[in-house]
N, C-alpha and C. Protein backbone atom coordinates (compact mmCIF):
# COMPACT_ATOMS: atom_id res chain seq x y z
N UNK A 1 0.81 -1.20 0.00
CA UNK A 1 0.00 0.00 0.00
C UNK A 1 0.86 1.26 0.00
N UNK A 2 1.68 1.36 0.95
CA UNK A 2 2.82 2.61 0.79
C UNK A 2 3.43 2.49 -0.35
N UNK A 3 3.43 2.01 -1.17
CA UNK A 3 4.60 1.92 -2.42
C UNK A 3 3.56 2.43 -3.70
N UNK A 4 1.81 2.69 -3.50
CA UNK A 4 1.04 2.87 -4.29
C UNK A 4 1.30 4.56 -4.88
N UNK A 5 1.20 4.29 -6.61
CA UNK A 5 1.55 6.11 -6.59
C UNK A 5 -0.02 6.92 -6.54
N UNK A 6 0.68 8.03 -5.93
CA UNK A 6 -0.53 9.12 -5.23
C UNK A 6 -0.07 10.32 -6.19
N UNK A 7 -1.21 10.82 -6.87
CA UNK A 7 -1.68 12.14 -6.96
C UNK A 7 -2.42 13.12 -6.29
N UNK A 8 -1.31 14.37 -6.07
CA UNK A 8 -2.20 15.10 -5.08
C UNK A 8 -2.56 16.00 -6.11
N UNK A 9 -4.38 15.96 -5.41
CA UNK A 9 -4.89 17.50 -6.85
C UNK A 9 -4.95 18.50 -5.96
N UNK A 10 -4.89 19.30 -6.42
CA UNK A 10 -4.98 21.03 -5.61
C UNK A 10 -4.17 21.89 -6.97
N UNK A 11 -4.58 23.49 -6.63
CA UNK A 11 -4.15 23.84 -7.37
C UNK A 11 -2.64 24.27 -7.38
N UNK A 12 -1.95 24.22 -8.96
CA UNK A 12 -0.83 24.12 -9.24
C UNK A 12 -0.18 25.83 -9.21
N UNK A 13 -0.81 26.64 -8.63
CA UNK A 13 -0.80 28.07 -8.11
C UNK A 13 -0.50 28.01 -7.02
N UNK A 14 -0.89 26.86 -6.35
CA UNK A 14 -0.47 27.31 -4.57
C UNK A 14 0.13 25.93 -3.93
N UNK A 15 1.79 25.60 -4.31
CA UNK A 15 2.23 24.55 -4.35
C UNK A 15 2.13 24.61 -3.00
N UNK A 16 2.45 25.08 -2.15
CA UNK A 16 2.78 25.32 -0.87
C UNK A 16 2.01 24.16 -0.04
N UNK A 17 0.75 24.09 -0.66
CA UNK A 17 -0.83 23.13 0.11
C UNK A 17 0.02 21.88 -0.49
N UNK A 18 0.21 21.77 -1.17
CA UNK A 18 0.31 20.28 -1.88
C UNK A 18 1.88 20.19 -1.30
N UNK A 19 2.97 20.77 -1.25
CA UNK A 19 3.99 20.40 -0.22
C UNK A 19 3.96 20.09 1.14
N UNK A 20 2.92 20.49 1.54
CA UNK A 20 2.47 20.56 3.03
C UNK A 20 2.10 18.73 3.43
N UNK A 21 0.98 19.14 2.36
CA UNK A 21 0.06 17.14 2.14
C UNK A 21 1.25 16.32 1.81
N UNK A 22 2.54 16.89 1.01
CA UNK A 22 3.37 15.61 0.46
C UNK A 22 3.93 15.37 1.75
N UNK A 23 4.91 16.44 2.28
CA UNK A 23 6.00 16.46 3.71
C UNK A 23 4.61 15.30 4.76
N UNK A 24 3.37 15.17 4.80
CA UNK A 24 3.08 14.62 5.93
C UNK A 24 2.55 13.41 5.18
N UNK A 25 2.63 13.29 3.75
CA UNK A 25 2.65 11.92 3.53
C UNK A 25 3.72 10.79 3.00
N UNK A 26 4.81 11.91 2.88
CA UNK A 26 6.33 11.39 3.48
C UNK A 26 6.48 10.64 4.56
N UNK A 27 6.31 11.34 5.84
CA UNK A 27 6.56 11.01 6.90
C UNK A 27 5.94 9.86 7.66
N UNK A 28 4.57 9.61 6.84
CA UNK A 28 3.73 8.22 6.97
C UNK A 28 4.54 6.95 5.94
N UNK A 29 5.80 7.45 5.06
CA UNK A 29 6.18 6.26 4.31
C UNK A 29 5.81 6.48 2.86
N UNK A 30 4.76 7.04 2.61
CA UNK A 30 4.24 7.42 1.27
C UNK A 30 5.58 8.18 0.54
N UNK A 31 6.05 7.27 -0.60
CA UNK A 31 6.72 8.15 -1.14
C UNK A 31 6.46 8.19 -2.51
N UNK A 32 5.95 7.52 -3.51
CA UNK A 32 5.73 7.70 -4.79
C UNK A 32 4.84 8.50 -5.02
N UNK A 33 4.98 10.04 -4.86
CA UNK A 33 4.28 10.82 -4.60
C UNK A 33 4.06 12.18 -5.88
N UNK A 34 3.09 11.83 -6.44
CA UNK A 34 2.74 13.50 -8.18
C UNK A 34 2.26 14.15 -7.45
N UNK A 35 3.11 15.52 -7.51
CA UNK A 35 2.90 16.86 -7.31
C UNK A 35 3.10 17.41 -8.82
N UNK A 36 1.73 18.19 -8.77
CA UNK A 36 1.01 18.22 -10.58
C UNK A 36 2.48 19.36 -10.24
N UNK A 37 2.25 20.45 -9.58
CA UNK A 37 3.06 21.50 -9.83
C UNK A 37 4.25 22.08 -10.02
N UNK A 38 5.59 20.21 -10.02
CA UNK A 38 6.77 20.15 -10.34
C UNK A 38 6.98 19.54 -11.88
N UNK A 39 5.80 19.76 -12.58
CA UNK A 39 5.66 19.51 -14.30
C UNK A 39 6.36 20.56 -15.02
N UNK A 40 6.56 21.94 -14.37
CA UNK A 40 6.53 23.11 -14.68
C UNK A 40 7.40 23.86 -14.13
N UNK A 41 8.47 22.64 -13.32
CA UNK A 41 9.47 23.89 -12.46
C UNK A 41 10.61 23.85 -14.17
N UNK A 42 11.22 25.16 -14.49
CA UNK A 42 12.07 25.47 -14.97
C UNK A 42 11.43 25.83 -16.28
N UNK A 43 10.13 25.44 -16.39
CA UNK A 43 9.31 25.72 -17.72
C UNK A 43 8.96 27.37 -17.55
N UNK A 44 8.90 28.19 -18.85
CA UNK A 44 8.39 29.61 -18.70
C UNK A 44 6.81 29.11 -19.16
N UNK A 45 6.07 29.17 -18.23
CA UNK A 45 4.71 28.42 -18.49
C UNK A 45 3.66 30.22 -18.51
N UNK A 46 4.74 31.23 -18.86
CA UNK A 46 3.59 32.51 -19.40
C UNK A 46 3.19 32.15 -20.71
N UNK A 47 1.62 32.79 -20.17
CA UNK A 47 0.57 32.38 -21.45
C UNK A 47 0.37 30.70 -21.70
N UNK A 48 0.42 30.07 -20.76
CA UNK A 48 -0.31 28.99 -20.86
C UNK A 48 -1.63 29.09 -20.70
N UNK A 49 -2.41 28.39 -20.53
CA UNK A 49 -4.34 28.60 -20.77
C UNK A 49 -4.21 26.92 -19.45
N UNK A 50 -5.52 26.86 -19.58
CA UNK A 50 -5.41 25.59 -18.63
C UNK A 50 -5.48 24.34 -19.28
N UNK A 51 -5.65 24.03 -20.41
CA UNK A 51 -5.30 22.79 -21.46
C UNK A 51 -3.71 23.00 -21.15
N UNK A 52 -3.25 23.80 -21.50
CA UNK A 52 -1.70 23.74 -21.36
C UNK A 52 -0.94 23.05 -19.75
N UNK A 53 -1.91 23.48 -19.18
CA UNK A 53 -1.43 22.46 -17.39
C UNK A 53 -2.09 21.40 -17.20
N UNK A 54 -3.46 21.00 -18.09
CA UNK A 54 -4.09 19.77 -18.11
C UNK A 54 -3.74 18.69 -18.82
N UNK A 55 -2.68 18.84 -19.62
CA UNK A 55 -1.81 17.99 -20.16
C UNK A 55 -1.20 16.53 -19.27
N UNK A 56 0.08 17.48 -18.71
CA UNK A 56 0.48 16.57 -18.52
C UNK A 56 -0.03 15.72 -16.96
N UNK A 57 -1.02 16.76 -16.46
CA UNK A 57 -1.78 16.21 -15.32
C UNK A 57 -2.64 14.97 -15.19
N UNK A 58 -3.53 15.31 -16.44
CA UNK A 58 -4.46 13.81 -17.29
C UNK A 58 -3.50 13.20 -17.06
N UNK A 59 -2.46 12.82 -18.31
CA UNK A 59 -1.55 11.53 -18.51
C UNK A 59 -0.85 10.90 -16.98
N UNK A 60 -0.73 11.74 -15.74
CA UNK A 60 -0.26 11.38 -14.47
C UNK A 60 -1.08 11.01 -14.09
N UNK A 61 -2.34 11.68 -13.94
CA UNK A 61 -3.20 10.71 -12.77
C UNK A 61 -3.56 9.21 -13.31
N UNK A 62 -3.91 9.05 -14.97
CA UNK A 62 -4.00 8.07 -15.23
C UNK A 62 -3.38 6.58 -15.35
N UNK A 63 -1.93 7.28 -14.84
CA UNK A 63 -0.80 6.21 -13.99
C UNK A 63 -0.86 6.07 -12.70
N UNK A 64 -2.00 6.95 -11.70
CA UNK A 64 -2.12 6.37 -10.66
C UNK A 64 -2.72 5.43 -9.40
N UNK A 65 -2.61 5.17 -8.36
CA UNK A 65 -2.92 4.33 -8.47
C UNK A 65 -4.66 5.04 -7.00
N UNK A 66 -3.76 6.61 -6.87
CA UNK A 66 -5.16 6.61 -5.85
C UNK A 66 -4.70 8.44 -6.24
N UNK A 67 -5.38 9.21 -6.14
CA UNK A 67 -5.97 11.02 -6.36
C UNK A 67 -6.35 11.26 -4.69
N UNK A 68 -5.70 11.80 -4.11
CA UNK A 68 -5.59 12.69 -3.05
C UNK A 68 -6.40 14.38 -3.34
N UNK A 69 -7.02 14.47 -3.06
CA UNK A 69 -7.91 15.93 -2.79
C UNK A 69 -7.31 16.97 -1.76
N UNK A 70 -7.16 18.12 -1.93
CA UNK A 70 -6.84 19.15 -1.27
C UNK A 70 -8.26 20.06 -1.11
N UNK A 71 -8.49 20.39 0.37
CA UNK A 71 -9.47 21.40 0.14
C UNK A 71 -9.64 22.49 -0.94
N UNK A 72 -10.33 23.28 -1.11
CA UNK A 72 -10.80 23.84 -2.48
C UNK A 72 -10.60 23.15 -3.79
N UNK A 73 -10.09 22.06 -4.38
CA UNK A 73 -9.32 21.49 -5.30
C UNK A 73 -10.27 21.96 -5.94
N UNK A 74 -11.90 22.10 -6.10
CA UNK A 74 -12.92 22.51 -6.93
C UNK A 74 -12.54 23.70 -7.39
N UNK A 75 -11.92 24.75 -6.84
CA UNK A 75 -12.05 25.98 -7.56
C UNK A 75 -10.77 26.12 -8.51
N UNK A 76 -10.31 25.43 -8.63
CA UNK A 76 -8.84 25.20 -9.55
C UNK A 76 -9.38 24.46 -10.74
N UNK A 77 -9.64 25.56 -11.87
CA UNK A 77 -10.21 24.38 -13.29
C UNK A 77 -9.29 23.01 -13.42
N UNK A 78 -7.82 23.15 -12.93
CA UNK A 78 -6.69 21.77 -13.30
C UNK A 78 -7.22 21.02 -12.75
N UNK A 79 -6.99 21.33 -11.80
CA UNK A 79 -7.28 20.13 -10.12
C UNK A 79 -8.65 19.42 -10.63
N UNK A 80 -9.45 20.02 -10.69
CA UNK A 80 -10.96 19.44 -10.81
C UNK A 80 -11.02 18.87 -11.99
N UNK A 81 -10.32 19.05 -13.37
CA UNK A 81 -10.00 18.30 -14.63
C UNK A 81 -9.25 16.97 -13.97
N UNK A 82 -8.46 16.88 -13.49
CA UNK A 82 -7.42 15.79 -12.96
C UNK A 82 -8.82 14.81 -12.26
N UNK A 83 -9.34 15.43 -11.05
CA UNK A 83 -10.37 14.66 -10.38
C UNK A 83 -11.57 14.34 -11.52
N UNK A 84 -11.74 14.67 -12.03
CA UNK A 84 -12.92 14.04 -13.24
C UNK A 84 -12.11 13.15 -13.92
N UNK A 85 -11.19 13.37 -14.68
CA UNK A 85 -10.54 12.30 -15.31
C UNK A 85 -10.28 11.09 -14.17
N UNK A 86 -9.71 11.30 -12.96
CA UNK A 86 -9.38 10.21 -11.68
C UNK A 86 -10.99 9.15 -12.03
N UNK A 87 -12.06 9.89 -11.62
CA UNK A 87 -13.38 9.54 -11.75
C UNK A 87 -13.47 8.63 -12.88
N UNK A 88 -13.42 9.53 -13.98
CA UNK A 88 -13.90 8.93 -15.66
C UNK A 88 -13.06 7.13 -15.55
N UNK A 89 -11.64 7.12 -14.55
CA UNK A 89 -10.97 6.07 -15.33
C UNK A 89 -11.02 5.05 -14.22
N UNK A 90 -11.94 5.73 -13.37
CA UNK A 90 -12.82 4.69 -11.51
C UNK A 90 -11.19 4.22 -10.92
N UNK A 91 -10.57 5.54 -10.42
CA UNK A 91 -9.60 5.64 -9.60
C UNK A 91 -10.17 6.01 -8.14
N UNK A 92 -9.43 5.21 -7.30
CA UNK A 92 -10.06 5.88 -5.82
C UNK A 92 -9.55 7.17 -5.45
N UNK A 93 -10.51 8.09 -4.92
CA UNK A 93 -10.62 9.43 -4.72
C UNK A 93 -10.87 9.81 -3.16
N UNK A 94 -9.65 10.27 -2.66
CA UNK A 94 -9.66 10.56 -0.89
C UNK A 94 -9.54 11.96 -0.94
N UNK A 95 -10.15 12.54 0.41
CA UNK A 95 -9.51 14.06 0.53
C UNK A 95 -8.53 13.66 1.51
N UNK A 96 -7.20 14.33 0.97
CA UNK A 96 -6.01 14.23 1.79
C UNK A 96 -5.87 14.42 2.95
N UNK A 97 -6.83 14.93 3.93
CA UNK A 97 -6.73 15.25 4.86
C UNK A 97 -6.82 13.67 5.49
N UNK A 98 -8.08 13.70 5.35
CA UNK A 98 -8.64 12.05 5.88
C UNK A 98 -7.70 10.51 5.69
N UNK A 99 -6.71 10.96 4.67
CA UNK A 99 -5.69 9.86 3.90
C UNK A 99 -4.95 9.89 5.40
N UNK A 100 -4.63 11.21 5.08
CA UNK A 100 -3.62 11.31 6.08
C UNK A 100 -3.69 10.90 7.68
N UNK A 101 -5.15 11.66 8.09
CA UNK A 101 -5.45 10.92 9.36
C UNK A 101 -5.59 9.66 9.83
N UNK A 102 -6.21 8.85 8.51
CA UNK A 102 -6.48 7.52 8.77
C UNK A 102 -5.12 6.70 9.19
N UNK A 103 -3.83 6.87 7.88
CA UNK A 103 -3.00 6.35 8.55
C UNK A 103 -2.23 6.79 9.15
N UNK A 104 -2.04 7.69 10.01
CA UNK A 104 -1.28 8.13 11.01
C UNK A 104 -1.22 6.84 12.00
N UNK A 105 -0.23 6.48 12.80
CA UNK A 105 -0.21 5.46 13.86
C UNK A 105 -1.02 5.59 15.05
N UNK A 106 -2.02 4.36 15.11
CA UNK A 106 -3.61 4.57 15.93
C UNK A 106 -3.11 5.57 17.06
N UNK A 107 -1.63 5.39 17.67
CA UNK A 107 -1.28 6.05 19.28
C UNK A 107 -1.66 7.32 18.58
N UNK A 108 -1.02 7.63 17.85
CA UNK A 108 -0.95 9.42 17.50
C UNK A 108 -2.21 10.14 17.25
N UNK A 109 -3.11 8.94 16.57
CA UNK A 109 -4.88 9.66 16.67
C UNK A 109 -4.96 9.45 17.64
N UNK A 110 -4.80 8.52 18.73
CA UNK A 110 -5.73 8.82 20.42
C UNK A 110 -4.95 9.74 20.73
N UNK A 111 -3.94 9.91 20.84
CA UNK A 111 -3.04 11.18 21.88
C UNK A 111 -3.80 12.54 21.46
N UNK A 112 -4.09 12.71 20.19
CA UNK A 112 -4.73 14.56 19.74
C UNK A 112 -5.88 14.04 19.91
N UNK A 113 -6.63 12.87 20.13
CA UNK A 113 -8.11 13.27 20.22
C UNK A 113 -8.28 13.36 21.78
N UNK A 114 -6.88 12.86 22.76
CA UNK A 114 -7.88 13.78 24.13
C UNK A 114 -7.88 14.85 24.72
């Protein structure tokens, strides 16, 4: 299961959220980890349109094996292209938050829930 590759959707404007979700799904072991928004480091991506970032996002999620959700991911036309395509090709679809909580080690959910 840790060795499964994960796409995180969120938008590719605010890497910061999706570094945040990767660093704590690192630290659970998760490492085969798409971050849509390192498609584009070193690229001059002025005047792209959003077909131009939905590219190579489609062709990733459809190598994966589970789509991680970031809150708002809806208001990001990419993100929400990526999650429809995840859908269209009946990939399982988590919001990252919940990924993350679930497997955290059971001690570490009882310790913050008292």
């Amino acid at each position: 299961m840790k060795n499964q590759r994960i796409y995180i959707a969120g938008s590719i404007h605010s890497p910061n959220e999706i570094n945040l979700a990767a660093e704590a799904l690192r630290e659970l072991g998760f490492n085969n980890l798409v971050l849509p928004h390192e498609f584009f480091t070193g690229i001059n991506t002025e005047g792209f349109t959003p077909p131009d970032y939905m590219k190579p996002c489609i062709k990733e999620v459809s190598d994966c094996d589970l789509v991680l959700t970031l809150d708002g991911f809806e208001r990001d036309e990419v993100a929400t292209a990526a999650v429809t395509v995840a859908r269209m090709l009946q990939k399982r679809i988590v919001l990252a938050f919940k990924f993350i909580t679930d497997n955290k080690p059971k001690e570490e959910n009882h310790s913050s829930a008292a």
